[in-house]
Protein backbone atom coordinates (compact mmCIF):
# COMPACT_ATOMS: atom_id res chain seq x y z
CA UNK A 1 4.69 12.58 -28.83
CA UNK A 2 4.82 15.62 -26.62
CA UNK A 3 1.93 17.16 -25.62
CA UNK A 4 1.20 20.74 -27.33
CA UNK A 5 2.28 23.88 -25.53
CA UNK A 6 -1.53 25.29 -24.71
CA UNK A 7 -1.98 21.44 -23.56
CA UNK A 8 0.82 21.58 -20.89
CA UNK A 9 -0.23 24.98 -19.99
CA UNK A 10 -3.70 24.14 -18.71
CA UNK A 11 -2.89 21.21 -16.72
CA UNK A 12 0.14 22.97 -15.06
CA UNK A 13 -3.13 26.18 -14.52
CA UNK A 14 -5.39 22.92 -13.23
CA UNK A 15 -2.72 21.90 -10.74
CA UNK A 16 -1.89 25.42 -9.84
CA UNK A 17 -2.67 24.19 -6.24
CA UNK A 18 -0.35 22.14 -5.75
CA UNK A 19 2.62 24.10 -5.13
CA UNK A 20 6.07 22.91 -6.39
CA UNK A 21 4.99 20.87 -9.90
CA UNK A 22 7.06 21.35 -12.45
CA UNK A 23 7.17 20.25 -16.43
CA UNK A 24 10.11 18.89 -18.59
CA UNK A 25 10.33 17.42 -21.65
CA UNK A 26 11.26 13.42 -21.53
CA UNK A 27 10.98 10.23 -24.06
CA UNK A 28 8.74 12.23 -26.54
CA UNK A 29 6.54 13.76 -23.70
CA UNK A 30 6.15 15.95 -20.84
CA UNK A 31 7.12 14.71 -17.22
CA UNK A 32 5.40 16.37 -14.28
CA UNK A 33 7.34 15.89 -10.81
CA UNK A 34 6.39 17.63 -7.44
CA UNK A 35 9.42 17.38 -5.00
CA UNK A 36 11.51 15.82 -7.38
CA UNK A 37 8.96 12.68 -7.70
CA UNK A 38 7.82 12.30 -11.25
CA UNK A 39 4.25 11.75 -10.71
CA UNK A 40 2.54 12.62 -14.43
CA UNK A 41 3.49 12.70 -17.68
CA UNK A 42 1.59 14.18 -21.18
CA UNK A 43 1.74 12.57 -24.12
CA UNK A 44 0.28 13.90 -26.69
CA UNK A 45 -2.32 15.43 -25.34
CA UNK A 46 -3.41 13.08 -22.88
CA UNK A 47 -2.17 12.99 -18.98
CA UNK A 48 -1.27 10.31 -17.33
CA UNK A 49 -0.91 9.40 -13.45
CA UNK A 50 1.37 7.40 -11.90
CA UNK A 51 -0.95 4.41 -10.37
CA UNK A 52 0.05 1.32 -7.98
CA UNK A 53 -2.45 -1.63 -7.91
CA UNK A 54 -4.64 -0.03 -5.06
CA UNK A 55 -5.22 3.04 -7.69
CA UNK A 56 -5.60 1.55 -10.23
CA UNK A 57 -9.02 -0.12 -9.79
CA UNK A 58 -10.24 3.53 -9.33
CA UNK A 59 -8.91 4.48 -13.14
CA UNK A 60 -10.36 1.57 -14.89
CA UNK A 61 -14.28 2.36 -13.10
CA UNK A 62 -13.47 5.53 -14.61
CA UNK A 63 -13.09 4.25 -18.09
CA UNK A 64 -9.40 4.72 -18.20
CA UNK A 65 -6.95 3.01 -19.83
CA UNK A 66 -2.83 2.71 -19.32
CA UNK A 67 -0.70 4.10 -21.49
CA UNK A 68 0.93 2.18 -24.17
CA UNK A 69 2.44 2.48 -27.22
CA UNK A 70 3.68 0.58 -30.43
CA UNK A 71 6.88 -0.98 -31.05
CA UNK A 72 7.97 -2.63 -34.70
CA UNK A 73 7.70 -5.89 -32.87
CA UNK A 74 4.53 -5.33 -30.18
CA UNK A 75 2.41 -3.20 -28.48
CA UNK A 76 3.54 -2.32 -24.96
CA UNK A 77 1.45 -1.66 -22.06
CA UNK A 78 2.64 0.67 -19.37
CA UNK A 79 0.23 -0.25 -16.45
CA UNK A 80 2.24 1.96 -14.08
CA UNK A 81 0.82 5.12 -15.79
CA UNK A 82 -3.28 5.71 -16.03
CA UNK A 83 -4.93 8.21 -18.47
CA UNK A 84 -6.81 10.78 -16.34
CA UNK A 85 -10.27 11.37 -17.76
CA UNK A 86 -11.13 14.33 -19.54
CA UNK A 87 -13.91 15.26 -17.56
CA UNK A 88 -11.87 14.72 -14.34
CA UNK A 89 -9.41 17.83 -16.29
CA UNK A 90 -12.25 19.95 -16.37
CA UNK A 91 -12.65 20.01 -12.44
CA UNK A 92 -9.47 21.39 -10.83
CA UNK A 93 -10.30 19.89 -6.81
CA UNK A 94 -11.11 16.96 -8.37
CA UNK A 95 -7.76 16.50 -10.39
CA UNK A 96 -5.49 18.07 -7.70
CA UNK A 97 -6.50 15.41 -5.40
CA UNK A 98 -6.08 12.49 -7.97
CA UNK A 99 -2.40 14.33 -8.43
CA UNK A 100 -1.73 14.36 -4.63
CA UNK A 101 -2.19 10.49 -4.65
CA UNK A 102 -0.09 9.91 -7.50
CA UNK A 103 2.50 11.73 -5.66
CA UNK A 104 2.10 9.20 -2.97
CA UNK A 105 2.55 6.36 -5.15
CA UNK A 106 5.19 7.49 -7.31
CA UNK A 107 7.15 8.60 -4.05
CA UNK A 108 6.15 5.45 -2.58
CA UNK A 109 7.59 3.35 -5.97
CA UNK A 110 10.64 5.54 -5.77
CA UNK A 111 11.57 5.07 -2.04
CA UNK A 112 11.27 1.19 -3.05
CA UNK A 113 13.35 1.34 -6.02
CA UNK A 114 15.79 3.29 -4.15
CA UNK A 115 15.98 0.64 -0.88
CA UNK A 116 16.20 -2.36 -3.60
CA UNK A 117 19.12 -0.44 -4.87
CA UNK A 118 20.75 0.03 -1.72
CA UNK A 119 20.23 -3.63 -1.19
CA UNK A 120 22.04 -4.82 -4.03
CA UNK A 121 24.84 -2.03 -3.68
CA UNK A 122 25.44 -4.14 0.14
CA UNK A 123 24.89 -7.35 -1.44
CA UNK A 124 27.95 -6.71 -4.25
CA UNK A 125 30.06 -5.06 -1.60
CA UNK A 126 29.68 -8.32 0.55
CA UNK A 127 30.42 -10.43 -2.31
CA UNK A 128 33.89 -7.87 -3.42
CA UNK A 129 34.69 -8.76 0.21
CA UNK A 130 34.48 -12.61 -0.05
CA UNK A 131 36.52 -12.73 -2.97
């Protein structure tokens, strides 16, 4: 579920510092991406960070939970993605630094995705060639 309007609105005013982060609507939400890196996303109204497993320690002291949501079958856990706590909203240095990490990791997540593509790309030509 998309997050409301007024929702987006003050989180894009909260991360006003960072310059460069933008909003568009994806899967029922709201992604956030700085530098074309999708870092955030809002659903409902609830943001979420992207987190790696060296972040994510700090979002679960915090009381934070990942997102999920329910399928006919199962709930489904997305552990990549943290809630960020409401109070942490409410303090704009506080949240802009939390957002520059997320960058980090979602670039970092990216650049790997993007290298085990390439590898596999090589891998098939190499086979194409055998053949």
């Amino acid at each position: 579920m998309a997050g409301t309007d007024s929702y987006v609105e003050f989180v894009l005013e909260q991360l006003a510092a960072l310059d460069g982060v933008v909003s568009a609507r994806f899967f029922g939400g709201v992604g956030l991406s700085c530098d074309a890196v999708l870092f955030a996303m809002i659903m409902g109204n609830a943001l979420y960070f992207a987190v790696d497993d060296v972040t994510r320690p700090k979002y679960v002291a915090m009381g934070s939970s990942c997102f999920s949501y329910n399928t006919r079958k199962r709930r489904v856990d997305v552990t990549r993605f943290y809630a960020v706590p409401a109070q942490t909203l409410e303090e704009p240095e506080e949240l802009v630094a939390l957002a520059k990490e997320s960058i980090r990791v979602a670039d970092a997540a990216k650049q790997q995705r993007a290298g085990a593509s390439a590898r596999r790309s090589r891998a098939s030509r190499a086979l194409a060639k055998k053949k």
